[in-house]
Structure formats: structure tokens, C-alpha cells
Protein backbone atom coordinates (compact mmCIF):
# COMPACT_ATOMS: atom_id res chain seq x y z
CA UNK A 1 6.17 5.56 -128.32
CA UNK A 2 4.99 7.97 -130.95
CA UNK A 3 6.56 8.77 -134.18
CA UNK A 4 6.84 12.31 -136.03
CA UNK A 5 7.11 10.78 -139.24
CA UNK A 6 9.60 13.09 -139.72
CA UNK A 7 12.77 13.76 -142.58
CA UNK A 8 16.15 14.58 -141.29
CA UNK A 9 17.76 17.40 -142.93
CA UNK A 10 20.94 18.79 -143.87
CA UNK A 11 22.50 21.39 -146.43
CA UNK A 12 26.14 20.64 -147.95
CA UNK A 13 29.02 22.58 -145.76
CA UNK A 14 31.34 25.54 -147.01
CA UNK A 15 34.74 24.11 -146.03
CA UNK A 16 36.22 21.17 -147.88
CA UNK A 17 35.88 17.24 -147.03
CA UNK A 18 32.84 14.16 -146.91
CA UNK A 19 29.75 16.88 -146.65
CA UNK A 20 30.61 19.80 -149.14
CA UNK A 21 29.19 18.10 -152.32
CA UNK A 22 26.19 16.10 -152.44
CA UNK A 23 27.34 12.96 -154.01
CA UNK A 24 29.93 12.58 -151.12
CA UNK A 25 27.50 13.67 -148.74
CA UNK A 26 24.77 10.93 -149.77
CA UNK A 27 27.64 8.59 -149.31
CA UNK A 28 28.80 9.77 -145.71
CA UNK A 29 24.66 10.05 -144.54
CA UNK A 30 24.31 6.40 -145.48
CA UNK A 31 28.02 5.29 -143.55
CA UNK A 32 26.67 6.76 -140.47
CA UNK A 33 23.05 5.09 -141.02
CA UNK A 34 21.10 8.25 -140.92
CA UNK A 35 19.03 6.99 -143.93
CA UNK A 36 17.93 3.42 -142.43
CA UNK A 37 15.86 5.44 -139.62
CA UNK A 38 14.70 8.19 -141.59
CA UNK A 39 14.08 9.95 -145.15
CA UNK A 40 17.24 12.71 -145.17
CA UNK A 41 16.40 15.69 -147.29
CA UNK A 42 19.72 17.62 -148.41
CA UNK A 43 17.92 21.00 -148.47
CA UNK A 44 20.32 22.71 -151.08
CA UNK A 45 20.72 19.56 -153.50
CA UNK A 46 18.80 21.14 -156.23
CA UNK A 47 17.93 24.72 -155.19
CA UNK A 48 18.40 27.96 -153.03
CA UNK A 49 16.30 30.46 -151.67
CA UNK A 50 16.71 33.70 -150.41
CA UNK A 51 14.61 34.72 -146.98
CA UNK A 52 14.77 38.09 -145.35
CA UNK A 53 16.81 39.01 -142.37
CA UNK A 54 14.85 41.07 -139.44
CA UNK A 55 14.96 44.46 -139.57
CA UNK A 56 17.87 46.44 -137.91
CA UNK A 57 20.12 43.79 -139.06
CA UNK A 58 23.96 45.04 -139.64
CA UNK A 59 25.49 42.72 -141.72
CA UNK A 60 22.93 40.57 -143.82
CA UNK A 61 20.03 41.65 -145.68
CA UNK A 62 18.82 38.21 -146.75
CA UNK A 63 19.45 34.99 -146.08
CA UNK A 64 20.42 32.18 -148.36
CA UNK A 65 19.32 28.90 -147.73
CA UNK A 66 18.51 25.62 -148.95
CA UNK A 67 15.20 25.60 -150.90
CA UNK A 68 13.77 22.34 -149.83
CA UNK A 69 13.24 24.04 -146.47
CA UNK A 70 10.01 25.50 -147.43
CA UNK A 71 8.57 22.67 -148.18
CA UNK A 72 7.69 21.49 -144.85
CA UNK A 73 4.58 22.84 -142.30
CA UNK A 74 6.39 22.14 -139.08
CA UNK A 75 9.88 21.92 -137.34
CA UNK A 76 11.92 20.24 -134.67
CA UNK A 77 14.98 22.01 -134.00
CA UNK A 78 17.29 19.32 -132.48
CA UNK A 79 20.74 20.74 -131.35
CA UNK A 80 23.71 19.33 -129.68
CA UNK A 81 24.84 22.08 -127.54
CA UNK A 82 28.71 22.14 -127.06
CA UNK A 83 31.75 23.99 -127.76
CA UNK A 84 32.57 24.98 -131.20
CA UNK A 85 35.86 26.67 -132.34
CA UNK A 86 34.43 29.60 -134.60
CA UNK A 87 31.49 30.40 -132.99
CA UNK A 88 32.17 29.49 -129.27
CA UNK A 89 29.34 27.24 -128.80
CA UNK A 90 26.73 25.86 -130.94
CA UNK A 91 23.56 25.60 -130.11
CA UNK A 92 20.02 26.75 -131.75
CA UNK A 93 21.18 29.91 -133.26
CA UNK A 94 23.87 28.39 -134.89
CA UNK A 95 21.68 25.44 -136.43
CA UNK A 96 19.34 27.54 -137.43
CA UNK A 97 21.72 30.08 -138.70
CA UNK A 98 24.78 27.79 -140.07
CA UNK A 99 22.53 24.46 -140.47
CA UNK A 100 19.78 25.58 -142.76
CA UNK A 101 22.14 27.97 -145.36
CA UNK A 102 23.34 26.78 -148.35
CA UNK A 103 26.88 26.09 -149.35
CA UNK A 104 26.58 29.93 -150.44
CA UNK A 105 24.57 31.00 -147.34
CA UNK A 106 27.44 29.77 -145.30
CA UNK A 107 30.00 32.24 -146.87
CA UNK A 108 27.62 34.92 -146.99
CA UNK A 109 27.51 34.17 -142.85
CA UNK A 110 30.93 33.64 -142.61
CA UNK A 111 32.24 36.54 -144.54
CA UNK A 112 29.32 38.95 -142.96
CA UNK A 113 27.97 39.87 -146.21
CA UNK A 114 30.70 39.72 -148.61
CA UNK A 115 30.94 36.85 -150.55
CA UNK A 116 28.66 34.09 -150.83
CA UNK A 117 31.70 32.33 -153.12
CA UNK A 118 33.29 28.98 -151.45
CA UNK A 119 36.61 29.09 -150.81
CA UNK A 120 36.73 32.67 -151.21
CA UNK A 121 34.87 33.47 -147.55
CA UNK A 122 37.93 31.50 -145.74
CA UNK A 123 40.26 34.87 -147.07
CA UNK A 124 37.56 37.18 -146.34
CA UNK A 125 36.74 36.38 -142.47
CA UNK A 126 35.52 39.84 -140.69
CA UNK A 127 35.95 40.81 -136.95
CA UNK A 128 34.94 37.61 -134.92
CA UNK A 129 31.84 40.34 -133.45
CA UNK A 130 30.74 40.62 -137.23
CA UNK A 131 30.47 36.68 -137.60
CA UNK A 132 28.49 36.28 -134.93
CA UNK A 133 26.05 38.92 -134.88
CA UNK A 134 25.68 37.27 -138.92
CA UNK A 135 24.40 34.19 -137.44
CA UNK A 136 22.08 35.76 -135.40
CA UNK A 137 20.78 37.69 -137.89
CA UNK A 138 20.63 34.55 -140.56
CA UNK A 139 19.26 32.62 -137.33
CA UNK A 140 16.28 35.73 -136.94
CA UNK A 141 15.90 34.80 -140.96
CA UNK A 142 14.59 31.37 -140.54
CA UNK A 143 13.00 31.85 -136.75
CA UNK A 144 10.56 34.44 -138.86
CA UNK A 145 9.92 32.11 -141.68
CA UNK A 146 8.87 29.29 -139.72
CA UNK A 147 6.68 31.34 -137.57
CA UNK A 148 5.30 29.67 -134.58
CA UNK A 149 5.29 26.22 -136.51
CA UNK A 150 8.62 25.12 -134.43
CA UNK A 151 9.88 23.55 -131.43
CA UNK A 152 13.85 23.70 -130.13
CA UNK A 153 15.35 21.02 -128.31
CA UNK A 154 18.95 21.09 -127.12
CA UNK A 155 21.47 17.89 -125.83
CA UNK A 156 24.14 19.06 -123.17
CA UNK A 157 26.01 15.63 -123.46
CA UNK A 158 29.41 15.35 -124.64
CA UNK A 159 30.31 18.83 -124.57
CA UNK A 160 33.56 19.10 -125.78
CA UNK A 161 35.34 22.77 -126.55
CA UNK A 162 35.04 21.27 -130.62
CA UNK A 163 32.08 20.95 -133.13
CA UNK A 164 30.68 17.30 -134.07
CA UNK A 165 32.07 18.56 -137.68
CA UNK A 166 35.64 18.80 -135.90
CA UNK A 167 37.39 15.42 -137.20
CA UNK A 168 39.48 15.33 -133.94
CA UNK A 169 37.63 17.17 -131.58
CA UNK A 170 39.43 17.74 -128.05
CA UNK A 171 37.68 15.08 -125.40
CA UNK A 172 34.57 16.34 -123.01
CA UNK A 173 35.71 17.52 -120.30
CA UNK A 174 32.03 18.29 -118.61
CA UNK A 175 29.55 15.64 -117.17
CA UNK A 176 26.39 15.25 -119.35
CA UNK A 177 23.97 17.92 -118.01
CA UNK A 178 20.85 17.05 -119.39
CA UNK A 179 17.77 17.52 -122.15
CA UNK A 180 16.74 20.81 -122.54
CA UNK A 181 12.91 22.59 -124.62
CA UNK A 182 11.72 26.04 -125.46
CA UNK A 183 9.69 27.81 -127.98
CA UNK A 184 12.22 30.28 -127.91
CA UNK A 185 15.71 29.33 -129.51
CA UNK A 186 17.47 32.71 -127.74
CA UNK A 187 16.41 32.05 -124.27
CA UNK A 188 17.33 28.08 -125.09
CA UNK A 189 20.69 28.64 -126.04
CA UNK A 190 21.08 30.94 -122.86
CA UNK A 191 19.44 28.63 -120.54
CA UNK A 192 22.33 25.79 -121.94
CA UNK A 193 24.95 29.15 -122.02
CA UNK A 194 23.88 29.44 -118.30
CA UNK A 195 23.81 26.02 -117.52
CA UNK A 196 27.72 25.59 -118.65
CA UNK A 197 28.70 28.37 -116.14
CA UNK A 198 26.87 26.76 -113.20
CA UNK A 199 28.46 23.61 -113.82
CA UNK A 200 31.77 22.56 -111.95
CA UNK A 201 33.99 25.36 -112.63
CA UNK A 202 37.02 23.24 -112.74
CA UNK A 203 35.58 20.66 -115.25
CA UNK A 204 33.53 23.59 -117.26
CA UNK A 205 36.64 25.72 -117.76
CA UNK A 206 38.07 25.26 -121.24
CA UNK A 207 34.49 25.57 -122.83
CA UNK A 208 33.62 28.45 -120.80
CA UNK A 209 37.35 30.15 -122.34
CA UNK A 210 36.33 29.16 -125.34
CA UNK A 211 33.03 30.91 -124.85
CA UNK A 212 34.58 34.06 -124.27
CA UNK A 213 37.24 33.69 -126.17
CA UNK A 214 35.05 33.22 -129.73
CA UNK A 215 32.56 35.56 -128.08
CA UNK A 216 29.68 33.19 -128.33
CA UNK A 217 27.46 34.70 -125.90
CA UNK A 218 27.54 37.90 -127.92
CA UNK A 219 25.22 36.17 -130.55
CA UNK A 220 22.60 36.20 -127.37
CA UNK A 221 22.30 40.06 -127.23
CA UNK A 222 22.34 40.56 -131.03
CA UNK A 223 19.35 38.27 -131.72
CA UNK A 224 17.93 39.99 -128.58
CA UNK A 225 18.43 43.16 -129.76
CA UNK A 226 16.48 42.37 -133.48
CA UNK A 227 13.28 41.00 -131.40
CA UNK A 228 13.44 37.83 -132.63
CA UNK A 229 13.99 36.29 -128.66
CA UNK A 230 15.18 36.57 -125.44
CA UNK A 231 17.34 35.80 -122.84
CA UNK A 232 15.09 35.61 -119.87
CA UNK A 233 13.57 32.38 -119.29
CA UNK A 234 12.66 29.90 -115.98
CA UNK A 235 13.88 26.64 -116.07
CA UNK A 236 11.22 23.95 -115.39
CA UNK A 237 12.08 20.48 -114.45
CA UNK A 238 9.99 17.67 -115.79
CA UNK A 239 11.30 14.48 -113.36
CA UNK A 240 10.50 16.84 -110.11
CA UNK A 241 14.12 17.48 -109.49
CA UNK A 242 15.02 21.39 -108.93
CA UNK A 243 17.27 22.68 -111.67
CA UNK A 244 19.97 24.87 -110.61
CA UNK A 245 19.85 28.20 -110.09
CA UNK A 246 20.15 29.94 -113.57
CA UNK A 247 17.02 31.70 -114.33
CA UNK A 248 17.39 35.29 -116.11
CA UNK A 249 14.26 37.28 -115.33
CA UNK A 250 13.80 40.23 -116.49
């Protein structure tokens, strides 16, 4: 077994409860025992840092985000991929986009530009096509700052139609589907996006409403659309099994 020597990271959230300030947040990292297996960085515990957004963004010019990002010379990009109630699904775009901002970032993402003020963005929530394309522009942010020094992973277990951050998320309602890797975090998330909808359509049915409803796949064109990705991909299995049948090519 090998070991990446690796920190875990985090950045303090925008909404109230056991993550939004640090002290509380050291507190809740060491109840769940994140700190006995690794060194856990809270990247916005002493500074921001403003990145730029790709060109032909819409909503964002820059992206706020917790200094202590820069510091490191590689990335792994571990996601769970499953349901989430704002943005449909999260997956890589929405860690990179969501996960790396600051407290501030958040509402800048959240309110599409115009507030970076906590609780103020909660009053100031645009059209739900605004938020997302936000993320994937914030997402495009950090994707061009790290360069080609990062690696995405996504989990398809547990995929519930709620975020881990959800207190009392609804129960999974899909079988686990499996480990997914990419270089690319927009064909990732559409390879898992595609993966959902060839599961069993009976069991995959509230996430895929949710999908639609929240317009998650939406994010998928706009971070097409700034270059930063894209949505075509083959799926290759690694234990000689044939994955289903949910290549895009272009």
C-alpha cells in the first residue's frame, strides 16, 4: 500500500451550524476522526485569495477562495457523487467550485456575483440557471490554477437525493455503482451524471428528478462552453468487466 502523504482540506461553510467558524469546525474534524489519519488544513482559517474565472464567464469575474490552497504542488480531487438539494448533484464541479471558496467565496457563488456577505447571500439567491453556471465558472477558477497538477476521483455509493452536509438526508435509494477517475472533472461528473440514468430507472428516480429539477446537468454545458472540459469521455473498466453503455463521443 502506498501513501500520498497527503493533508485533507476543507474551508468553513456559508450557512450556519458545526463547520461555519473555525473553532467549531476544529472541534467537529476531530469528533469525526479526520485528524487521527491525516494533517487537515482549513484553507480559509487565516486568509483569502482571489483567482480568476475563465474568460466568457457570466456571472463571476474572480473567485474567492481559501488562501492555504496555493500552497500545495499537487491535488487529489476526491468527491462523493450524489444528490444534493441546491445544486442537483454534487460531484467535481461542485467541490471544486463550493469546496475550495471561502466562507465569502460561497456567497459570492451562491448569490452569482452579488454579495460575498454571509447571511446576506441566503436573501439574495438568483435564478437556479445563474447558481449553477456560478459554480462552473468558480469550478473553471481553480481547474486553471492547478493546471495539470490534479487528479479527480468520484464515489457513486450511497447516493441519496441529499448532500453529506444535509443533517437528515433522505435514505439511498440506488445500489452503490462504483469508483470512478479522470483528468477531466467535466467529463467525470458526466460519466457519474450518465451513470445515474443507466441505472435501474425505478430505484434511480428521485435523484434523477432531483437532477432536473435543480438543473444540475446544466453546470455540464456551462463549464463546457468556457473550455475548461468536456462531456465526451469512454469509460474504461479496470477489473475486466464491461461498463455500461454510457459513453458520449463526440
Amino acid at each position: 500500500m502506498q501513501s500520498l502523504g497527503a493533508d485533507i482540506v476543507e474551508c468553513n461553510t456559508a450557512y450556519g451550524g458545526s463547520r461555519q467558524e473555525t473553532a467549531d469546525h476544529r472541534r467537529t474534524i476531530a469528533e469525526h476522526g479526520f485528524d487521527s489519519i491525516a494533517t487537515v488544513v482549513i484553507l480559509d482559517e487565516f486568509a483569502e485569495t482571489e483567482i480568476p474565472c475563465p474568460a466568457g464567464s457570466v456571472h463571476l469575474q474572480r473567485d474567492r477562495i481559501g488562501a492555504a490552497f496555493t500552497n500545495y504542488d499537487g491535488f487529489v480531487i476526491l468527491n462523493h457523487f450524489k444528490g444534493h438539494q441546491m445544486g442537483g448533484f454534487g460531484g467535481a464541479l461542485k467541490n471544486l467550485s463550493i469546496g475550495v471558496a471561502s466562507t465569502a467565496g460561497k456567497a459570492r457563488i451562491h448569490s452569482a456575483g452579488k454579495t460575498d456577505k454571509t447571511p446576506d447571500c441566503w436573501g439574495m439567491l438568483p435564478p437556479q440557471a445563474d447558481f449553477i453556471e456560478s459554480m462552473a465558472e468558480a469550478a473553471g477558477a481553480v481547474v486553471a490554477f492547478m493546471g495539470d497538477r490534479a487528479v479527480y476521483i468520484s464515489v457513486m455509493n450511497n447516493l441519496s437525493i441529499d448532500c453529506d452536509c444535509n443533517g437528515h438526508p433522505a435514505r439511498p435509494e440506488m445500489a452503490d455503482v462504483g469508483i470512478l477517475a479522470s483528468l477531466d472533472p467535466v467529463a467525470l461528473d458526466a460519466a457519474c451524471v450518465d451513470l445515474v440514468y443507466a441505472s435501474d430507472p425505478a430505484r434511480s428516480a428521485s435523484l434523477r428528478a432531483r437532477m432536473e429539477q435543480q438543473l444540475g446537468p446544466h453546470i455540464l454545458d456551462h463549464a463546457e462552453r468556457l473550455g475548461y472540459g468536456s462531456k465526451s469521455y469512454h469509460l474504461l473498466s479496470l477489473d475486466g468487466t464491461n461498463p455500461p453503455s454510457t459513453a458520449r463521443v463526440d
